[in-house]
PDB file of N, CA and C in Angstrom:
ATOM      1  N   UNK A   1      -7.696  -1.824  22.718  1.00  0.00           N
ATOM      2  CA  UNK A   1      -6.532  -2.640  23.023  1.00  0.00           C
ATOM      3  C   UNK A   1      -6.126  -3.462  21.791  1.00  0.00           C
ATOM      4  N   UNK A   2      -7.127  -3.671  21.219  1.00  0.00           N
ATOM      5  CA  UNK A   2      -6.889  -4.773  20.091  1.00  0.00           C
ATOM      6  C   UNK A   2      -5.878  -4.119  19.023  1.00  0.00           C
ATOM      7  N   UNK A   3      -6.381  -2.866  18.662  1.00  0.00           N
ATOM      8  CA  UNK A   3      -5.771  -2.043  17.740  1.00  0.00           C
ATOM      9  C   UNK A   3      -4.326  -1.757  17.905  1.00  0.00           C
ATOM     10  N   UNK A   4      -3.993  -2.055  19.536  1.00  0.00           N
ATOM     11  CA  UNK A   4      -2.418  -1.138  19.912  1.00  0.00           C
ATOM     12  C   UNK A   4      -1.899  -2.490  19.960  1.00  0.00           C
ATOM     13  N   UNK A   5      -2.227  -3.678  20.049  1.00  0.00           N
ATOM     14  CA  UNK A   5      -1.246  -5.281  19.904  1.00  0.00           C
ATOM     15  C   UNK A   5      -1.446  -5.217  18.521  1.00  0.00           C
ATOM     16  N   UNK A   6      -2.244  -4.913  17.860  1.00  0.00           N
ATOM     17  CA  UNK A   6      -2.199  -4.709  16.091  1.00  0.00           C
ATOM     18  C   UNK A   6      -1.000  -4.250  15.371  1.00  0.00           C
ATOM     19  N   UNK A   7      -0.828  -2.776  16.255  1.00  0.00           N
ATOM     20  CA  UNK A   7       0.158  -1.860  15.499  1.00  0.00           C
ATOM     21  C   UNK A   7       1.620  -2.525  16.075  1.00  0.00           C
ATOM     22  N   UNK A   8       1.826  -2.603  17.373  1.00  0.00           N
ATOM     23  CA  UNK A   8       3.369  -3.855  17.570  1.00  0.00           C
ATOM     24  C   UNK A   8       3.591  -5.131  17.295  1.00  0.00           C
ATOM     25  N   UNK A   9       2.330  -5.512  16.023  1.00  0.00           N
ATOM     26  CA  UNK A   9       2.965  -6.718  15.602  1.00  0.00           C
ATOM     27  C   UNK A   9       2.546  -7.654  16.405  1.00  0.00           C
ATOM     28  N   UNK A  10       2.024  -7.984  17.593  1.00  0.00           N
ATOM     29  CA  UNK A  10       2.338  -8.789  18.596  1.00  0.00           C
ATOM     30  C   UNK A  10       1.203  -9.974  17.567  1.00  0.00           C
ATOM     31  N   UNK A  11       0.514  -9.614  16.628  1.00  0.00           N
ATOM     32  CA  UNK A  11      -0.787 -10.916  16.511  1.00  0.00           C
ATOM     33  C   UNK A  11       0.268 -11.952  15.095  1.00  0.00           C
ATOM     34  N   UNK A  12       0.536 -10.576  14.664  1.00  0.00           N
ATOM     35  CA  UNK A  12       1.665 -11.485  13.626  1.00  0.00           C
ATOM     36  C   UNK A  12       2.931 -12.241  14.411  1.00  0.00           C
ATOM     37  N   UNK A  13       3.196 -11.769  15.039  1.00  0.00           N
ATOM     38  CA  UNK A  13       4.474 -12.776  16.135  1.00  0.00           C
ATOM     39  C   UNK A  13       4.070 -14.100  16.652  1.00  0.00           C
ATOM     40  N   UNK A  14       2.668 -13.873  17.116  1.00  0.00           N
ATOM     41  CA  UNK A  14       2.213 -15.198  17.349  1.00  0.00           C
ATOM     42  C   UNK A  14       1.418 -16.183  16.109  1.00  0.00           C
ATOM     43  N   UNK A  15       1.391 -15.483  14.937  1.00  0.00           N
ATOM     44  CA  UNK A  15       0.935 -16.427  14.347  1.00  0.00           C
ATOM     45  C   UNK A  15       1.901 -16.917  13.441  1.00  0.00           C
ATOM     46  N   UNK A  16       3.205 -16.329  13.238  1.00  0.00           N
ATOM     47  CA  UNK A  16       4.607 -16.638  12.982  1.00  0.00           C
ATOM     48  C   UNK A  16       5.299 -17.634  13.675  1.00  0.00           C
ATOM     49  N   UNK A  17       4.956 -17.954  15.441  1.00  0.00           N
ATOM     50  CA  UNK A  17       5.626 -18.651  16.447  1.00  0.00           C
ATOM     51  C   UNK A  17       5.046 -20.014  16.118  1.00  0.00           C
ATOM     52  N   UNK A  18       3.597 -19.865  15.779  1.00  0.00           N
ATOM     53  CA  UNK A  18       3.097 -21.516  15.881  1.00  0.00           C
ATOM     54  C   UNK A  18       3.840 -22.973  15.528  1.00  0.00           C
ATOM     55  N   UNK A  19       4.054 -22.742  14.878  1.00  0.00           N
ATOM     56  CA  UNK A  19       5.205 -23.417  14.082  1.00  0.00           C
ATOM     57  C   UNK A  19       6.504 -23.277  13.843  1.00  0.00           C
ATOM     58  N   UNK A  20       7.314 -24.478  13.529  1.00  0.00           N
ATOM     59  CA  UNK A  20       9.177 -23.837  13.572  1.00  0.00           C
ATOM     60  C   UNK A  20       9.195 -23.554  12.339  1.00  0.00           C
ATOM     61  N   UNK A  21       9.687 -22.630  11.917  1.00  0.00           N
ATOM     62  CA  UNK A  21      10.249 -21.721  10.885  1.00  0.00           C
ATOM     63  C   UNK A  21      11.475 -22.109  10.553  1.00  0.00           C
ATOM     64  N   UNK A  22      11.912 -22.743   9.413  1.00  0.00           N
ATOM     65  CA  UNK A  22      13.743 -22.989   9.232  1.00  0.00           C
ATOM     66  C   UNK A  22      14.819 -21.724   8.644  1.00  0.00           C
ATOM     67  N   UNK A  23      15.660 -21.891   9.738  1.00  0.00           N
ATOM     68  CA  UNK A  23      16.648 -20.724   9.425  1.00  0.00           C
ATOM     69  C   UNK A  23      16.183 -19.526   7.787  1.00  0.00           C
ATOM     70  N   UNK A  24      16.213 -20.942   7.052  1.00  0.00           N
ATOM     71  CA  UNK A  24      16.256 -20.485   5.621  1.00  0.00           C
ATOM     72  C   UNK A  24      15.240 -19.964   5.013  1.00  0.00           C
ATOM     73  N   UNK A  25      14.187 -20.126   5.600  1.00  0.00           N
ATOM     74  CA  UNK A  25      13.002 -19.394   5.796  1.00  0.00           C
ATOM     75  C   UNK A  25      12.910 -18.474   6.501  1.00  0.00           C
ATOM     76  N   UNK A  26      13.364 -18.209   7.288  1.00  0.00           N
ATOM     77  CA  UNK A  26      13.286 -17.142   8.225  1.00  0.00           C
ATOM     78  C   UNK A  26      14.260 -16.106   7.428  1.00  0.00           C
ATOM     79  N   UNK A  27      15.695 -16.338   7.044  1.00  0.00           N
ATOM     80  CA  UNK A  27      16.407 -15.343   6.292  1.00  0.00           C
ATOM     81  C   UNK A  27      15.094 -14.701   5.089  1.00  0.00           C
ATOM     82  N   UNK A  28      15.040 -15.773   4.398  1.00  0.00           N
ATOM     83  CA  UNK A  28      13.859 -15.340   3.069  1.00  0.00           C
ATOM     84  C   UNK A  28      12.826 -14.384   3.673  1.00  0.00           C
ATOM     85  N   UNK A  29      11.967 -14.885   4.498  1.00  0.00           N
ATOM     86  CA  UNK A  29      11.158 -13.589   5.197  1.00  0.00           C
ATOM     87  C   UNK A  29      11.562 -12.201   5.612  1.00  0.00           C
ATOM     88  N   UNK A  30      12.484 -12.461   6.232  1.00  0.00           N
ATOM     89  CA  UNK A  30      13.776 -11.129   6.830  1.00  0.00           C
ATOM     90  C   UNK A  30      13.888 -10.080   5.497  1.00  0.00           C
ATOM     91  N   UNK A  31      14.140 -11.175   4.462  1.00  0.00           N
ATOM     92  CA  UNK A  31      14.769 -10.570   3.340  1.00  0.00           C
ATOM     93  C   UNK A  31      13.585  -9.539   2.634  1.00  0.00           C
ATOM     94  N   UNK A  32      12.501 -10.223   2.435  1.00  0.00           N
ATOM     95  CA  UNK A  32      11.414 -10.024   1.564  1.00  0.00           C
ATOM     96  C   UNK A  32      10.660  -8.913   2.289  1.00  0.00           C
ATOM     97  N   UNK A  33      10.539  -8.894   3.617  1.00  0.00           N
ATOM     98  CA  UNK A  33      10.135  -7.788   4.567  1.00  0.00           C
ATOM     99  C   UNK A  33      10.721  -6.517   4.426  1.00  0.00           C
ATOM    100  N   UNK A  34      12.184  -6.944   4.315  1.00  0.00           N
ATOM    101  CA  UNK A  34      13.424  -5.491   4.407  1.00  0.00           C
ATOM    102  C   UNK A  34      13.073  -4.615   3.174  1.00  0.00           C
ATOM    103  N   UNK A  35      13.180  -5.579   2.023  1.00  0.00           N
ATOM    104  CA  UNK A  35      12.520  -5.168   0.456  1.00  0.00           C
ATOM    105  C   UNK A  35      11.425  -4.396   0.202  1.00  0.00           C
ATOM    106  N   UNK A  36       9.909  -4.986   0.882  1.00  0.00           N
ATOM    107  CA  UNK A  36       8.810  -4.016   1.268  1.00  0.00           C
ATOM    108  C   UNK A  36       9.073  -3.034   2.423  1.00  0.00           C
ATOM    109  N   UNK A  37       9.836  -2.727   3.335  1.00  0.00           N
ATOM    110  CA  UNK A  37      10.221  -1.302   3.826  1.00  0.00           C
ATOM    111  C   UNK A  37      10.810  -0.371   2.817  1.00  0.00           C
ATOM    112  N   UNK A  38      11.764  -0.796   2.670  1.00  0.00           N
ATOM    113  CA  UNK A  38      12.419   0.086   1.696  1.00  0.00           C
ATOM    114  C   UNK A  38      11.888   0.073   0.203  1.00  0.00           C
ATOM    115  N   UNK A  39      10.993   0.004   0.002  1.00  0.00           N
ATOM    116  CA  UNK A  39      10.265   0.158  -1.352  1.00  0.00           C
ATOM    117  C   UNK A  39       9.057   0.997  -0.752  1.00  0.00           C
ATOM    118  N   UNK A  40       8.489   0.884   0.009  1.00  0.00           N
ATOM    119  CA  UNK A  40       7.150   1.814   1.034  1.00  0.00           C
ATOM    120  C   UNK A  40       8.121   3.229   1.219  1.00  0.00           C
ATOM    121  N   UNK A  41       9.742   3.104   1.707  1.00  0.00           N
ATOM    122  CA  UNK A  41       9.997   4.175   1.988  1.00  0.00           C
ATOM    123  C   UNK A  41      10.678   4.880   1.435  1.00  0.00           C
ATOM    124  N   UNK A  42      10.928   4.478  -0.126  1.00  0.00           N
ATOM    125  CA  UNK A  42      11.220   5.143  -1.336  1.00  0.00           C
ATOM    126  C   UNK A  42       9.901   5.880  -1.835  1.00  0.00           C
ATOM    127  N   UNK A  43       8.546   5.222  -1.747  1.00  0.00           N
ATOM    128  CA  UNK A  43       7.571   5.781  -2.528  1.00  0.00           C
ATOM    129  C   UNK A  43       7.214   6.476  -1.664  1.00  0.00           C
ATOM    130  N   UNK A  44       7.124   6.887  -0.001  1.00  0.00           N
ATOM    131  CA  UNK A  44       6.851   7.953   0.524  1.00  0.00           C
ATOM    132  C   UNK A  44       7.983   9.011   0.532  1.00  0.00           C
ATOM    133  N   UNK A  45       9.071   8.841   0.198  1.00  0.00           N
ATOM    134  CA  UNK A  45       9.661   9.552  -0.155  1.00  0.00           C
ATOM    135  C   UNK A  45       9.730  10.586  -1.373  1.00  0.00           C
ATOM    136  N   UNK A  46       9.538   9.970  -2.690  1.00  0.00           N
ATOM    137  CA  UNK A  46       9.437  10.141  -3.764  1.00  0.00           C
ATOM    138  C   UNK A  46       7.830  11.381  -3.874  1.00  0.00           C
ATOM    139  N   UNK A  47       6.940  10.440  -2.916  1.00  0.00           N
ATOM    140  CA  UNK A  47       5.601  11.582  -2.796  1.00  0.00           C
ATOM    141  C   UNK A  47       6.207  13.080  -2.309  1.00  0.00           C
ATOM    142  N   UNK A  48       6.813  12.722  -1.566  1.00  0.00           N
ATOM    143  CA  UNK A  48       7.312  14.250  -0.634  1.00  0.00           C
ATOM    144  C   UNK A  48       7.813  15.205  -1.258  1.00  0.00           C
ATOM    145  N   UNK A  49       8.779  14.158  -2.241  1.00  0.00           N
ATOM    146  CA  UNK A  49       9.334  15.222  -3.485  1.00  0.00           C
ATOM    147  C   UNK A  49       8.619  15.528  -4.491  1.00  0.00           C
ATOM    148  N   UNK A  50       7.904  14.927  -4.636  1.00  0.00           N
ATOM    149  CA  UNK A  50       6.501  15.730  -5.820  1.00  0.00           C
ATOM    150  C   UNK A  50       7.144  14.743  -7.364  1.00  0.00           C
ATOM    151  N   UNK A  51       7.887  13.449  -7.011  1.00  0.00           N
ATOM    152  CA  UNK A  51       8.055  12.723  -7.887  1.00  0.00           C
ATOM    153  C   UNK A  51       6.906  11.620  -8.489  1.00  0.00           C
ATOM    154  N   UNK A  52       6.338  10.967  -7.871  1.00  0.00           N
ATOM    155  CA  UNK A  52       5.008  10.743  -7.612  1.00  0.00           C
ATOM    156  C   UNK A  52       3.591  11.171  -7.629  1.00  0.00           C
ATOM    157  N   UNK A  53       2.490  11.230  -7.698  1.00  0.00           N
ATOM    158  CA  UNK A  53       1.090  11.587  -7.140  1.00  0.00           C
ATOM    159  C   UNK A  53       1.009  11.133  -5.810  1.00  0.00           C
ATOM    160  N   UNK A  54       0.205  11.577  -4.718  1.00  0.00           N
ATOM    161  CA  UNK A  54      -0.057  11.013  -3.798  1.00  0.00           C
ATOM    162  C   UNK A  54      -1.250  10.276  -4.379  1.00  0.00           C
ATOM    163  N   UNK A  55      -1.330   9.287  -3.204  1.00  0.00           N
ATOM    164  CA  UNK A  55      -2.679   8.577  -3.311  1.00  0.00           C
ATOM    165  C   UNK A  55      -3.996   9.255  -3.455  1.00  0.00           C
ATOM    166  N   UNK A  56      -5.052   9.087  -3.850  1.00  0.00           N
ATOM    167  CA  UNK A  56      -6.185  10.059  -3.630  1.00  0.00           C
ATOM    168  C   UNK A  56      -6.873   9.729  -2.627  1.00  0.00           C
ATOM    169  N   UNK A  57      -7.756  10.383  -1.840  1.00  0.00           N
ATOM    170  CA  UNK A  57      -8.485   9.989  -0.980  1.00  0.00           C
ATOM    171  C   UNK A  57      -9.602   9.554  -1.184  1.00  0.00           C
ATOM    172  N   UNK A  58      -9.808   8.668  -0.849  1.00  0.00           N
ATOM    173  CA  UNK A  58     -11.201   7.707  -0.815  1.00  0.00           C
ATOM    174  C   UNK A  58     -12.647   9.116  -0.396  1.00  0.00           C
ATOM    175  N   UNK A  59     -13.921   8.498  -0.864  1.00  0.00           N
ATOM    176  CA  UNK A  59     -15.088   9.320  -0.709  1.00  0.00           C
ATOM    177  C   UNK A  59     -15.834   8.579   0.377  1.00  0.00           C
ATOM    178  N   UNK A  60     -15.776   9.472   1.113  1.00  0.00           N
ATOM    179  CA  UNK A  60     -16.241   8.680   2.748  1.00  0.00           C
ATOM    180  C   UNK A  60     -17.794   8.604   2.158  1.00  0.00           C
ATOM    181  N   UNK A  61     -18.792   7.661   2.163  1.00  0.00           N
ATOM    182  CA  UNK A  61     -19.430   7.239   1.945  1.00  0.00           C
ATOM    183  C   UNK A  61     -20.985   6.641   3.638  1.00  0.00           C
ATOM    184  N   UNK A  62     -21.699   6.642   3.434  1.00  0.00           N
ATOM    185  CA  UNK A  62     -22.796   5.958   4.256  1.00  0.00           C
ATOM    186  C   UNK A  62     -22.324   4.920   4.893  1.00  0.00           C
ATOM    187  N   UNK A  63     -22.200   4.372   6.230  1.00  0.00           N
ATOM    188  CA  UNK A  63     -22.154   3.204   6.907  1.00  0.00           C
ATOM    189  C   UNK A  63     -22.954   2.536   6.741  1.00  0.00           C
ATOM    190  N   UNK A  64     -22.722   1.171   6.929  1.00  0.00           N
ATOM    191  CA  UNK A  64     -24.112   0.228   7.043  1.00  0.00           C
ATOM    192  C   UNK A  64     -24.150  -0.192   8.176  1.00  0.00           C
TER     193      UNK A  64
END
């Protein structure tokens, strides 16, 4: 359960709500958020086209 209120945001919403947020802050966040989508979805893009490397994959390793 924890994992699926993880993925909708819901833990960041509430730790965003605690406090009032001013308009102008809230635009700035809006803003700075929109910026990291569309920069995440240029570089997965860019992978697809073979403009890029993909990431490499990590070496699954021993648990502790």
């Amino acid at each position: 359960m924890k994992k699926k209120l993880q993925r909708e945001g819901l833990f960041r919403e509430m730790k965003r709500r605690r406090a009032y947020e001013k308009p102008s802050e809230k635009r700035a966040r809006e803003k700075g958020e929109a910026i990291r989508r569309a920069r995440k979805a240029a570089r997965k893009m860019a992978q697809r086209e073979g403009l890029i490397a993909r990431p490499k994959k990590r070496a699954v390793g021993p648990r502790r």
